[in-house]
N, C-alpha and C. Protein backbone atom coordinates (compact mmCIF):
# COMPACT_ATOMS: atom_id res chain seq x y z
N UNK A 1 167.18 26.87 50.71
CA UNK A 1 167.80 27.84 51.61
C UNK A 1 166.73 28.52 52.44
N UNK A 2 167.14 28.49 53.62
CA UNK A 2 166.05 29.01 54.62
C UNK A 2 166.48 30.25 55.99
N UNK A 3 165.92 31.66 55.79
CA UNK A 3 166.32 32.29 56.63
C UNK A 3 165.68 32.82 57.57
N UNK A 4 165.72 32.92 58.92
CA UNK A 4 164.80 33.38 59.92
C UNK A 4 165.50 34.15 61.18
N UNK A 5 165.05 35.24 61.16
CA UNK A 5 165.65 36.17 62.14
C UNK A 5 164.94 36.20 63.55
N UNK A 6 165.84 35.70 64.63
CA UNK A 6 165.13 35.16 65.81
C UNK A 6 164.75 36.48 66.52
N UNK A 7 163.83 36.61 67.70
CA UNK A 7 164.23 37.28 68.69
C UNK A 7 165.41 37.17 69.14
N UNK A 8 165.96 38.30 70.04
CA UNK A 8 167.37 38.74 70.06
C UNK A 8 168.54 39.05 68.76
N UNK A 9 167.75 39.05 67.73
CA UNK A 9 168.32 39.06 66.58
C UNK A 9 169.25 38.62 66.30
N UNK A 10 168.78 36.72 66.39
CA UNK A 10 169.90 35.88 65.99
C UNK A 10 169.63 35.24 64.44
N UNK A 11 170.22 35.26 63.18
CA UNK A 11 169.45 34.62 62.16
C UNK A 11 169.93 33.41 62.10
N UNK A 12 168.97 32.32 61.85
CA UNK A 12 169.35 30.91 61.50
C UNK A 12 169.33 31.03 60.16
N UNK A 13 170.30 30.34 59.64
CA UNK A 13 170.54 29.85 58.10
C UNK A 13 170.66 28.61 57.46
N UNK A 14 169.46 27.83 57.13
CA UNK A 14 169.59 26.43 56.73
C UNK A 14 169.57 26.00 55.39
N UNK A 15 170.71 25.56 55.49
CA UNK A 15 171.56 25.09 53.93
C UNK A 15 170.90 23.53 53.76
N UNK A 16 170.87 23.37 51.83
CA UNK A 16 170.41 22.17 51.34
C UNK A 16 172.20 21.39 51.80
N UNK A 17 171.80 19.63 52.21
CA UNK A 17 172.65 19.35 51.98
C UNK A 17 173.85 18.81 50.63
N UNK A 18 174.77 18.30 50.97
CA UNK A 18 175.79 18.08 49.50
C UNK A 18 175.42 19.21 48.66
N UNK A 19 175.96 20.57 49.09
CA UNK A 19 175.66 21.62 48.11
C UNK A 19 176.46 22.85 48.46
N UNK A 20 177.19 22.89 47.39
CA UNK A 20 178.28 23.98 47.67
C UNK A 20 178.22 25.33 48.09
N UNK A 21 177.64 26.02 49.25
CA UNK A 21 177.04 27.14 48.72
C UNK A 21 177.99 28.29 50.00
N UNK A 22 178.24 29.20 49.93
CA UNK A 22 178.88 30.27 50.08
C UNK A 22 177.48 31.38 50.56
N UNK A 23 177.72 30.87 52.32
CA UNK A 23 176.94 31.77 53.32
C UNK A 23 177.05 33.46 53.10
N UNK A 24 178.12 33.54 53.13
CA UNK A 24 178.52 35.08 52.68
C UNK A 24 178.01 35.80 51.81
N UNK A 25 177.85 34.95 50.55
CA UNK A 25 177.67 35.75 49.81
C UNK A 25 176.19 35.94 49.37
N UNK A 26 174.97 34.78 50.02
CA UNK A 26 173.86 34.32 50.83
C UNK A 26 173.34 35.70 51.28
N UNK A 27 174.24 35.95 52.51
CA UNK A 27 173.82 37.24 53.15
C UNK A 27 173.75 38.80 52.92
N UNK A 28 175.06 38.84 51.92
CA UNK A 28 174.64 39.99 51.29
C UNK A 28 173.60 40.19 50.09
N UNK A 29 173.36 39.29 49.46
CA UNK A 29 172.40 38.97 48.62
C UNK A 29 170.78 39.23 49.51
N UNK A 30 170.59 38.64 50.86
CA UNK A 30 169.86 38.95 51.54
C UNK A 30 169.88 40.06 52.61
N UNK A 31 170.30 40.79 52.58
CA UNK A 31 171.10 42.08 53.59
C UNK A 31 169.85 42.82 53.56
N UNK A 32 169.32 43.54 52.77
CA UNK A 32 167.86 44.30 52.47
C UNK A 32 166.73 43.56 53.50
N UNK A 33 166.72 42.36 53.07
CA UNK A 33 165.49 41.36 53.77
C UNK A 33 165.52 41.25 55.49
N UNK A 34 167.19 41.21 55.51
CA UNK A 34 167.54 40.70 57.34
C UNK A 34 167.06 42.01 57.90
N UNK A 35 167.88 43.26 57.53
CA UNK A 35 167.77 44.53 58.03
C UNK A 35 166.18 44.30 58.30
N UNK A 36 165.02 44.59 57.89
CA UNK A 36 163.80 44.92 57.42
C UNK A 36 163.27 44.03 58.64
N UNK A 37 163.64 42.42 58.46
CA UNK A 37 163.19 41.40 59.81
C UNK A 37 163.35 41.84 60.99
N UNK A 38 165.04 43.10 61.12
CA UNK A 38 165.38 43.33 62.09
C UNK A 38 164.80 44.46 63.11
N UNK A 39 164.42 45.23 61.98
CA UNK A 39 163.95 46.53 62.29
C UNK A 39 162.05 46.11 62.86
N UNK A 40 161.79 45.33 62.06
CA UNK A 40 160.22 44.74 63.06
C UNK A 40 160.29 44.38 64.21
N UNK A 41 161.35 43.46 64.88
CA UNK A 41 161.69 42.83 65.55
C UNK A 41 161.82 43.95 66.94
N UNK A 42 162.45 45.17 66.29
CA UNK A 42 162.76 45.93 67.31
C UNK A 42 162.16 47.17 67.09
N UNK A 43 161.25 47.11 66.97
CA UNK A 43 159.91 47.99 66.73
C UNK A 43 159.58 48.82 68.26
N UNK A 44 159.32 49.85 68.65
CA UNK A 44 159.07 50.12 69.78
C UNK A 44 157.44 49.64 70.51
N UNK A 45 157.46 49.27 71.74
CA UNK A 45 156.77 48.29 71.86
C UNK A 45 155.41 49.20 72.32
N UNK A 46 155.51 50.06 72.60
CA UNK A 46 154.22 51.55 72.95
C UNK A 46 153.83 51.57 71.47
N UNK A 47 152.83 51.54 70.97
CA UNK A 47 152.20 51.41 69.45
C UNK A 47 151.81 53.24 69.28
N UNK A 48 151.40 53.30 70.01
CA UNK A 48 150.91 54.92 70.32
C UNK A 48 151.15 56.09 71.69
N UNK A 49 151.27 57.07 71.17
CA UNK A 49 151.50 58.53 72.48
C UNK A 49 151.31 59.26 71.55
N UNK A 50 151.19 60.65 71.91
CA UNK A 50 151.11 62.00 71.23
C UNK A 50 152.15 62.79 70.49
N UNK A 51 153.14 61.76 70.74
CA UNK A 51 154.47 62.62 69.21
C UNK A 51 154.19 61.16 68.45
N UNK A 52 154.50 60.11 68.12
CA UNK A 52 154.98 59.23 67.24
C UNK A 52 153.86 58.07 67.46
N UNK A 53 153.15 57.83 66.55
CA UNK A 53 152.29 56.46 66.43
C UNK A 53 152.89 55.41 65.63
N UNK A 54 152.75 54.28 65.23
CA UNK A 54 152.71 53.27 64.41
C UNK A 54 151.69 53.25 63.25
N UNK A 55 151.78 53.35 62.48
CA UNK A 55 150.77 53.13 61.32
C UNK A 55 150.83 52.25 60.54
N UNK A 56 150.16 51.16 60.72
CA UNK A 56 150.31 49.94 59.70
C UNK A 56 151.94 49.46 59.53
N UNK A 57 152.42 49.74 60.95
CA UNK A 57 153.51 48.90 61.63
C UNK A 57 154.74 50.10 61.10
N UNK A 58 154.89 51.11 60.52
CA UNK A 58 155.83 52.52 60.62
C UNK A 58 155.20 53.05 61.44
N UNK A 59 156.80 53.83 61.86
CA UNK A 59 156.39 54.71 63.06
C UNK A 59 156.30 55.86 62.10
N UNK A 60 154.79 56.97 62.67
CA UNK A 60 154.30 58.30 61.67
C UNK A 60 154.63 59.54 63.18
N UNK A 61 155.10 60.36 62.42
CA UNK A 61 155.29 61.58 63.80
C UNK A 61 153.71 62.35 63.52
N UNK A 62 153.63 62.97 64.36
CA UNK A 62 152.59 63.84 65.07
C UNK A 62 152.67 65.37 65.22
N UNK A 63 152.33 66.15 63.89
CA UNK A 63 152.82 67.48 64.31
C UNK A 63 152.00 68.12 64.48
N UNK A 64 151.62 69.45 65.42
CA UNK A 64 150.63 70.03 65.57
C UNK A 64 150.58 71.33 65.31
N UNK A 65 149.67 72.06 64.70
CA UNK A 65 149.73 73.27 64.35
C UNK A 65 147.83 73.63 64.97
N UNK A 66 148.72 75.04 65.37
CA UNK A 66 147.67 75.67 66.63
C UNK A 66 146.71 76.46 65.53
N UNK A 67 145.62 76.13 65.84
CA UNK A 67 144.56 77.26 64.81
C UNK A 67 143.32 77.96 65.39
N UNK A 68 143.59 79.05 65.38
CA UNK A 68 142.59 80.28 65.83
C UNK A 68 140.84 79.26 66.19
N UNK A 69 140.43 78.47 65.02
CA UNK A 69 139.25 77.87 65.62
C UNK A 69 139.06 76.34 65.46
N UNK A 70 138.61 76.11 66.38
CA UNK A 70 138.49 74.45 66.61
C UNK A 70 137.97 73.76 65.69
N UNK A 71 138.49 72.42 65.65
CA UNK A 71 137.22 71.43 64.71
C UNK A 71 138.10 71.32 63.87
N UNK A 72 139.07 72.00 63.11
CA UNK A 72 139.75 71.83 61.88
C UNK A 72 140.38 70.15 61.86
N UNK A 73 140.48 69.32 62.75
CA UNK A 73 140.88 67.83 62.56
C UNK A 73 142.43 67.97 62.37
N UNK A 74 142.23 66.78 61.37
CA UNK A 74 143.46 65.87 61.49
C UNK A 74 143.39 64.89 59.80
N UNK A 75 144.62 65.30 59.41
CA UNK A 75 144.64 64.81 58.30
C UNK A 75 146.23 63.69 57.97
N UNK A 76 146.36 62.77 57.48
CA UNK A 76 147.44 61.98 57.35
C UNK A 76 148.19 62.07 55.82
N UNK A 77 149.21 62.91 55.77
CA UNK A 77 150.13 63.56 54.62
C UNK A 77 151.43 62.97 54.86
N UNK A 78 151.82 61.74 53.83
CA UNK A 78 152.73 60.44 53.87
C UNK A 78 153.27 60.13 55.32
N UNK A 79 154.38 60.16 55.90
CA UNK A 79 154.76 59.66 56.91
C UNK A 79 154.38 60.49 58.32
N UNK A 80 153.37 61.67 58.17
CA UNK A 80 153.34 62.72 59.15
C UNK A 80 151.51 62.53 59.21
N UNK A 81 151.33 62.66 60.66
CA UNK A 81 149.75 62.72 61.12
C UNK A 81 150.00 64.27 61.27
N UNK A 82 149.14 65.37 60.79
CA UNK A 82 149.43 66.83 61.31
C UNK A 82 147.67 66.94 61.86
N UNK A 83 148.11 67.67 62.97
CA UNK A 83 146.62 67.61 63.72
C UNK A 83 146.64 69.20 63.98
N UNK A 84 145.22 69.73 63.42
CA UNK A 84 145.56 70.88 63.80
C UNK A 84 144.30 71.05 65.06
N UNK A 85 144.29 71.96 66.22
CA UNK A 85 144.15 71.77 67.20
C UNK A 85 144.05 73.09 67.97
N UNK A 86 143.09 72.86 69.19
CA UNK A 86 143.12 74.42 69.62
C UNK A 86 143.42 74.16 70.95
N UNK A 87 144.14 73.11 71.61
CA UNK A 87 144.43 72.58 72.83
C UNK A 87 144.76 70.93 73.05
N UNK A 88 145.96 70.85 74.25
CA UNK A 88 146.04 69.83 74.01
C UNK A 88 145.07 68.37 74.20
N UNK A 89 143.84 68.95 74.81
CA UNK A 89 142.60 67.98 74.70
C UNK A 89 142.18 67.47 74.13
N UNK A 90 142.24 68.47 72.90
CA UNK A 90 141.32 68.12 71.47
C UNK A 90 142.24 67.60 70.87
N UNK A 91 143.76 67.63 71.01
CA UNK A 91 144.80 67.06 70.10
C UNK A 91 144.69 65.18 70.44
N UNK A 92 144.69 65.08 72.15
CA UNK A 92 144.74 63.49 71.88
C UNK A 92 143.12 63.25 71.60
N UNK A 93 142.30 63.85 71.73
CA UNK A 93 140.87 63.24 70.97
C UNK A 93 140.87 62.89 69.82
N UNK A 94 141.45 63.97 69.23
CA UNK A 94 141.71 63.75 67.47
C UNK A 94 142.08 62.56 67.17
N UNK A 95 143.76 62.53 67.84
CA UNK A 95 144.29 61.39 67.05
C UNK A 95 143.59 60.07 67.35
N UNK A 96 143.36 59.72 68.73
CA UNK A 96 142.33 58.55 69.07
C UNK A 96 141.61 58.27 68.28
N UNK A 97 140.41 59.17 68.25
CA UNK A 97 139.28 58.82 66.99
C UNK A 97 139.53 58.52 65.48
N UNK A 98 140.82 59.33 64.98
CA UNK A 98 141.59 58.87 63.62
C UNK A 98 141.92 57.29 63.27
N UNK A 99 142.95 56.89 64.67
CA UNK A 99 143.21 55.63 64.44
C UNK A 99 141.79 54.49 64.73
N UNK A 100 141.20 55.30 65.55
CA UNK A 100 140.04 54.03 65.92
C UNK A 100 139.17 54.14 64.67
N UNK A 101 138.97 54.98 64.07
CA UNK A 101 138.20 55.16 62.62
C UNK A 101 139.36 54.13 61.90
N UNK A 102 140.16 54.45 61.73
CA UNK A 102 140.79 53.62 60.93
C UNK A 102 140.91 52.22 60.71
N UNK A 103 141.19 51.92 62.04
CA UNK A 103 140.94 50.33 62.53
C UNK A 103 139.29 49.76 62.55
N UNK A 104 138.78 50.75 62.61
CA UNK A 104 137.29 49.46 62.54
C UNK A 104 137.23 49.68 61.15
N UNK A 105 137.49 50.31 60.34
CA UNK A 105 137.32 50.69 58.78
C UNK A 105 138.23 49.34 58.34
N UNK A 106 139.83 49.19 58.70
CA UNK A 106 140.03 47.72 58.52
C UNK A 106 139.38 46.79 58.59
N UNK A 107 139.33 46.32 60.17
CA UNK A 107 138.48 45.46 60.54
C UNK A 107 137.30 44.78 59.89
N UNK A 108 136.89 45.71 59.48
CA UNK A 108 135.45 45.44 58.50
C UNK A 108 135.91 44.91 57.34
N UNK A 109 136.49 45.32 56.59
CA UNK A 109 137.16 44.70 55.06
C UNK A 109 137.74 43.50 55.35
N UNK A 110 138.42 42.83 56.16
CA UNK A 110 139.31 42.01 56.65
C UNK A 110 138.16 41.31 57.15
N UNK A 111 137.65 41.35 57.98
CA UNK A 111 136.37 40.38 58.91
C UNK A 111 135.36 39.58 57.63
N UNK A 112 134.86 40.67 56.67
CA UNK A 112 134.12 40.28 55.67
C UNK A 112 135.01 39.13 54.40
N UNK A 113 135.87 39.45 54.46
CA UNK A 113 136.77 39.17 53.66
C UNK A 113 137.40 37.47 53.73
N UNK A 114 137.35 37.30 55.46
CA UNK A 114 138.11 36.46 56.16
C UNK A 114 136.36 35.30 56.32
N UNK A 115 135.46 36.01 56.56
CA UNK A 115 134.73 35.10 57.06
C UNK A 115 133.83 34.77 55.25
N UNK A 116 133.84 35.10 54.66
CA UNK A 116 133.20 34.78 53.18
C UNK A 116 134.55 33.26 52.77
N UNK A 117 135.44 33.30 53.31
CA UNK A 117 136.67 32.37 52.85
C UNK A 117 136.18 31.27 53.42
N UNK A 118 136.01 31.44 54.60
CA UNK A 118 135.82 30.41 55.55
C UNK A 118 134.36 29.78 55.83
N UNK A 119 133.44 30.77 55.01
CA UNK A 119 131.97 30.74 55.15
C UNK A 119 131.64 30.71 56.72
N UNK A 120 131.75 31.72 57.26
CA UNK A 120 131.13 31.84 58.31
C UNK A 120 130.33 32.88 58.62
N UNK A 121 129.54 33.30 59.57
CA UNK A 121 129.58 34.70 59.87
C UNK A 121 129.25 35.23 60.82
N UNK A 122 129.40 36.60 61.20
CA UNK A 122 129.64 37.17 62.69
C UNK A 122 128.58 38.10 62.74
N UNK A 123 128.38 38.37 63.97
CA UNK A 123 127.28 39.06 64.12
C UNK A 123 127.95 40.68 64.45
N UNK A 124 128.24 41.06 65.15
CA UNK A 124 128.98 42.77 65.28
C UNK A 124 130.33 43.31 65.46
N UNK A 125 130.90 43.73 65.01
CA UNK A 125 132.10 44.51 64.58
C UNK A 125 132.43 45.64 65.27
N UNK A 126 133.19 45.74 66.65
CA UNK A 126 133.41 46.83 67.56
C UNK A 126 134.49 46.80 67.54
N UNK A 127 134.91 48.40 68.63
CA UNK A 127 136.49 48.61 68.90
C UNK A 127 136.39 49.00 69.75
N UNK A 128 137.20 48.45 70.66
CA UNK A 128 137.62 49.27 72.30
C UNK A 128 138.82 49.46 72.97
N UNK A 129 138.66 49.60 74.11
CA UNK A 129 140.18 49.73 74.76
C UNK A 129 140.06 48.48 75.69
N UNK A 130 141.53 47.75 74.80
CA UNK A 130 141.46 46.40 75.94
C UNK A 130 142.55 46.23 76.22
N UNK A 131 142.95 45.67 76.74
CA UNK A 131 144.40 44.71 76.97
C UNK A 131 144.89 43.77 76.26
N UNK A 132 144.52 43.24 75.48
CA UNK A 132 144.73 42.35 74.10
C UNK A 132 144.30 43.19 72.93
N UNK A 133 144.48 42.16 71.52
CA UNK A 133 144.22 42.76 70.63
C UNK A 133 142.73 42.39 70.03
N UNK A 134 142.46 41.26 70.33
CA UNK A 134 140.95 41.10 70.01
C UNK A 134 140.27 39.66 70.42
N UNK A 135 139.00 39.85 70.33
CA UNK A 135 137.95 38.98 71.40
C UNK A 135 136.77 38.68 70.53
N UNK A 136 136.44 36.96 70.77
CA UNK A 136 135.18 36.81 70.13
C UNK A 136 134.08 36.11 71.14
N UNK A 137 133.09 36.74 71.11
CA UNK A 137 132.27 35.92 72.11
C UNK A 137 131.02 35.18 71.65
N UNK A 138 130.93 34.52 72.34
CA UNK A 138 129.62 33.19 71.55
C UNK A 138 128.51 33.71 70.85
N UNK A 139 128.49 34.91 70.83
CA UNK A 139 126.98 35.40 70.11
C UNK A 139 127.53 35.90 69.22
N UNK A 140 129.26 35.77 68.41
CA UNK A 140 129.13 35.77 66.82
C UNK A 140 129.59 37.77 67.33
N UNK A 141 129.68 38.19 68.46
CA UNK A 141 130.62 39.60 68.65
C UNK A 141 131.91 39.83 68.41
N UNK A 142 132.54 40.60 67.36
CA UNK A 142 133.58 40.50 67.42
C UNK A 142 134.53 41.92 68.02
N UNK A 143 135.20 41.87 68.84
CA UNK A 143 136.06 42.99 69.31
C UNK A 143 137.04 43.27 69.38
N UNK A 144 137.54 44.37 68.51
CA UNK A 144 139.23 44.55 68.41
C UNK A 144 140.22 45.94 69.25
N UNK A 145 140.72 45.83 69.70
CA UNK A 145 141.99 46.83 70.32
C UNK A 145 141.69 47.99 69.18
N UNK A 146 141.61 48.98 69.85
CA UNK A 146 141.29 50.36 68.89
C UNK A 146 142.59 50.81 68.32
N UNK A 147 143.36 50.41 68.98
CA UNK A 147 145.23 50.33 68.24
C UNK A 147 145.35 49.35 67.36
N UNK A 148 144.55 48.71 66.93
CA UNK A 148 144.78 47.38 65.90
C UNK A 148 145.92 48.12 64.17
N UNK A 149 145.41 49.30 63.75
CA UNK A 149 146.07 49.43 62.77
C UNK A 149 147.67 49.98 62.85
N UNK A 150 147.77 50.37 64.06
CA UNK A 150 149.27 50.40 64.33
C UNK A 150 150.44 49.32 64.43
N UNK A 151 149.20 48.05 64.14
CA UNK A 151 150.42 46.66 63.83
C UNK A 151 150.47 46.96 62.32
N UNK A 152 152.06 46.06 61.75
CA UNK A 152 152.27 45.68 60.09
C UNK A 152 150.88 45.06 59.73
N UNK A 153 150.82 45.40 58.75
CA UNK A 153 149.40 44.46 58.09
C UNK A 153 149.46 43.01 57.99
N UNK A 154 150.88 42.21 58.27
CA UNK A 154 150.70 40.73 58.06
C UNK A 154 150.17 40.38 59.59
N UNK A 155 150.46 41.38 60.87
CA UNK A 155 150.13 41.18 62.05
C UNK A 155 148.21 41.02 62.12
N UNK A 156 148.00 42.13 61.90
CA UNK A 156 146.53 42.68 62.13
C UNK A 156 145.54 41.68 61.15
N UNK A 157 145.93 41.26 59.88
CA UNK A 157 145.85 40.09 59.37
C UNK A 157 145.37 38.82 60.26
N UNK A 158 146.50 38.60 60.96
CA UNK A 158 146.67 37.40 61.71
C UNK A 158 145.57 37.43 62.91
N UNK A 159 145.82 38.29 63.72
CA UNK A 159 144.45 38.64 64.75
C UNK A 159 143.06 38.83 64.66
N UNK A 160 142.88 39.84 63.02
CA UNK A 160 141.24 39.81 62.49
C UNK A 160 141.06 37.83 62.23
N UNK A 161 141.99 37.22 61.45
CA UNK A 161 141.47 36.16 61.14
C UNK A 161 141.15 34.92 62.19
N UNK A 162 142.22 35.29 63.54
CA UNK A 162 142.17 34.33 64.42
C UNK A 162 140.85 34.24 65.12
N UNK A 163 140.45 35.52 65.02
CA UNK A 163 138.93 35.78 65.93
C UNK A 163 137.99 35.48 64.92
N UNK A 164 137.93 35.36 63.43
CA UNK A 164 137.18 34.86 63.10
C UNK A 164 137.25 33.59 62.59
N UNK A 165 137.96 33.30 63.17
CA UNK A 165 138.16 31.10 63.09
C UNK A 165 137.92 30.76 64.49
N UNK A 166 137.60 31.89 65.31
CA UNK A 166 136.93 31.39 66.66
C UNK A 166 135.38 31.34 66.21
N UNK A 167 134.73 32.06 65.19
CA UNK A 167 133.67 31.58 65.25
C UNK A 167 133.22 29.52 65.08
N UNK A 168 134.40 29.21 64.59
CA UNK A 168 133.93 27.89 63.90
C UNK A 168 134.93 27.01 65.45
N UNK A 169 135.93 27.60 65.86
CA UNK A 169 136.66 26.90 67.20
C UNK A 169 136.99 27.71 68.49
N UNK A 170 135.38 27.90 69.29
CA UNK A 170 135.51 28.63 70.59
C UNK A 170 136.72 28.18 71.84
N UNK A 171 138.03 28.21 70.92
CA UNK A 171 138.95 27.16 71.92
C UNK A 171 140.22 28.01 71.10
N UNK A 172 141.31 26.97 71.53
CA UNK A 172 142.69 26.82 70.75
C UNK A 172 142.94 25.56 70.74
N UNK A 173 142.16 24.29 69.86
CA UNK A 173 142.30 23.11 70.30
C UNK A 173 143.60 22.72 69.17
N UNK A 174 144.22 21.95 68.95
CA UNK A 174 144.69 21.34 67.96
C UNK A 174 143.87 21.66 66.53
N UNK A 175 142.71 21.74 66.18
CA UNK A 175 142.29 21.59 65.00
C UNK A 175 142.24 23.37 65.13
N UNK A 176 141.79 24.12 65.60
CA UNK A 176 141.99 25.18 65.79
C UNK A 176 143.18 25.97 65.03
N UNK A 177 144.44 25.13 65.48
CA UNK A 177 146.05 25.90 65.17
C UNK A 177 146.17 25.36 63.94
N UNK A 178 145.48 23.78 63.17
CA UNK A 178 145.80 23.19 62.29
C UNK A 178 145.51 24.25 60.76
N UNK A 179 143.49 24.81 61.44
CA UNK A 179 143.13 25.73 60.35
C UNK A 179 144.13 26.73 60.88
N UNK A 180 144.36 27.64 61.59
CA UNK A 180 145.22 28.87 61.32
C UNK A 180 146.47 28.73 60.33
N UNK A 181 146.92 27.21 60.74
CA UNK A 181 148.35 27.44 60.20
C UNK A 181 148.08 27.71 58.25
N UNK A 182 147.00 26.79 58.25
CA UNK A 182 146.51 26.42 56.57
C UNK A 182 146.80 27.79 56.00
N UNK A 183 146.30 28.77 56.74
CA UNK A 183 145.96 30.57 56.26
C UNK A 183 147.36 31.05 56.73
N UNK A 184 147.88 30.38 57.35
CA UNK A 184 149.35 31.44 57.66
C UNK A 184 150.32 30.65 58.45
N UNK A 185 150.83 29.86 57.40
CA UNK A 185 152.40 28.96 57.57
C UNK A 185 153.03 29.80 58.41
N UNK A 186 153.21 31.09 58.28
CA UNK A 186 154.49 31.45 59.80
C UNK A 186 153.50 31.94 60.82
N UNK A 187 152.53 30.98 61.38
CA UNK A 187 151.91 31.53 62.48
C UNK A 187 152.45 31.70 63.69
N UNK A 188 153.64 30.45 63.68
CA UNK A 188 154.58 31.02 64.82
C UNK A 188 155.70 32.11 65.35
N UNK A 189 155.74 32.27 63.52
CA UNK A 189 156.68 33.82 63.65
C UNK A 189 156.34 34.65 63.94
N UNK A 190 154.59 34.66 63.60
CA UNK A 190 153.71 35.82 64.00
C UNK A 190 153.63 36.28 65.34
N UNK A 191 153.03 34.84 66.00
CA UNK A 191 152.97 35.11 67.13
C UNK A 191 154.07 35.57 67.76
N UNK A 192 155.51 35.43 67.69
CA UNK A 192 156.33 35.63 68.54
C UNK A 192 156.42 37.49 67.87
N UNK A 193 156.14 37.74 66.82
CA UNK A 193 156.57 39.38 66.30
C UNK A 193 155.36 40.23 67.15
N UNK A 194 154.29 39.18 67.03
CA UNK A 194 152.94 39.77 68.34
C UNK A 194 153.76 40.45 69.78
N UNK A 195 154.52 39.66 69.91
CA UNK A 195 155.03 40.07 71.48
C UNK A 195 156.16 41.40 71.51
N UNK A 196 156.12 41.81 70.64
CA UNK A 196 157.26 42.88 70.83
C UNK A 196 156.06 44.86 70.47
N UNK A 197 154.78 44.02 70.66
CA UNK A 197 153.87 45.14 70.44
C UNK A 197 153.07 45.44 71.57
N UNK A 198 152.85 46.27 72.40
CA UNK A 198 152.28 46.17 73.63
C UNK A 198 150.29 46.79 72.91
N UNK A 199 149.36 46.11 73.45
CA UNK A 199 147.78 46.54 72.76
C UNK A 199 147.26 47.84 73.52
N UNK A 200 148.16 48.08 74.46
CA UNK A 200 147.99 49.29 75.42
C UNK A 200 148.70 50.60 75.88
């Protein structure tokens, strides 16, 4: 039995054949799982602004509390970023530097992690503001979207590892997609859940 929730949120359901089986009751059995596919699917596609971010693919609100002196930061208390703040300047500085701390702090565990598998290795580990989510260039540099941790973790996964299987295939050749798929059978689901996230 096989279930996959399309864009436009259509699910395909593929049944074994000569086998008696009762779709219905299939789906409520899977009802928890579809919802959950569905709700990624339709994820808002702005990853970040100054009320509501994404955090490791939930959306976290942003509350701010005004305090007599500056510097006090920004701390993350379960589903709420509370930034405390003495203007709204210092409020989007805060959160910026939070998530970009955050994401190269991934990045690094994941990069090391990904390239010891594969035995490879890279030469530097940055974060910036790009238009994609990440970039490898021939001298073994690796560079990721400073929004990287506002994807689900099977996403951000998929992008740390793709850039570091560019160290071994400066391309997308066939052998290229063959190793990705090895590390991640739904690379095509991925990619298509990639598109409903804007890196900017």
């Amino acid at each position: 039995i096989y279930l996959k929730v399309k864009p436009g949120f259509q699910l395909e359901v593929v049944l074994p054949r000569n086998r008696n089986i009762h779709v219905e009751s299939i789906l409520k059995k899977k009802h928890i799982w579809i919802e959950k596919k569905i709700k990624e699917i339709s994820k808002v596609k702005k990853v970040f602004d100054n009320d509501t971010v994404l955090y490791k693919g939930d959306p976290v609100k942003v509350k701010v509390y005004t305090v007599k002196k500056p510097g006090k930061g920004l701390r993350l208390y379960k589903k709420v970023i509370l930034v405390y703040e003495d203007s709204k300047r210092k409020k989007e500085e805060i959160l910026r530097d939070f998530i970009t701390r955050q994401t190269l702090d991934y990045v690094q565990e994941k990069a090391k992690r990904f390239a010891k598998e594969l035995q490879l290795s890279y030469n530097t580990i940055s974060t910036k503001e790009m238009k994609k989510w990440g970039y490898c260039n021939r001298n073994g540099k690796l560079f990721f979207n400073w929004r990287l941790i506002c994807l689900p973790e099977r996403l951000a996964d998929y992008i740390v590892f793709h850039e570091i299987l560019h160290l071994k295939h400066f391309n997308h050749s066939k052998q290229f997609k063959k190793d990705m798929t090895k590390y991640f059978i739904d690379s095509k689901e991925v990619e298509i859940m990639l598109k409903n996230y804007l890196p900017y």
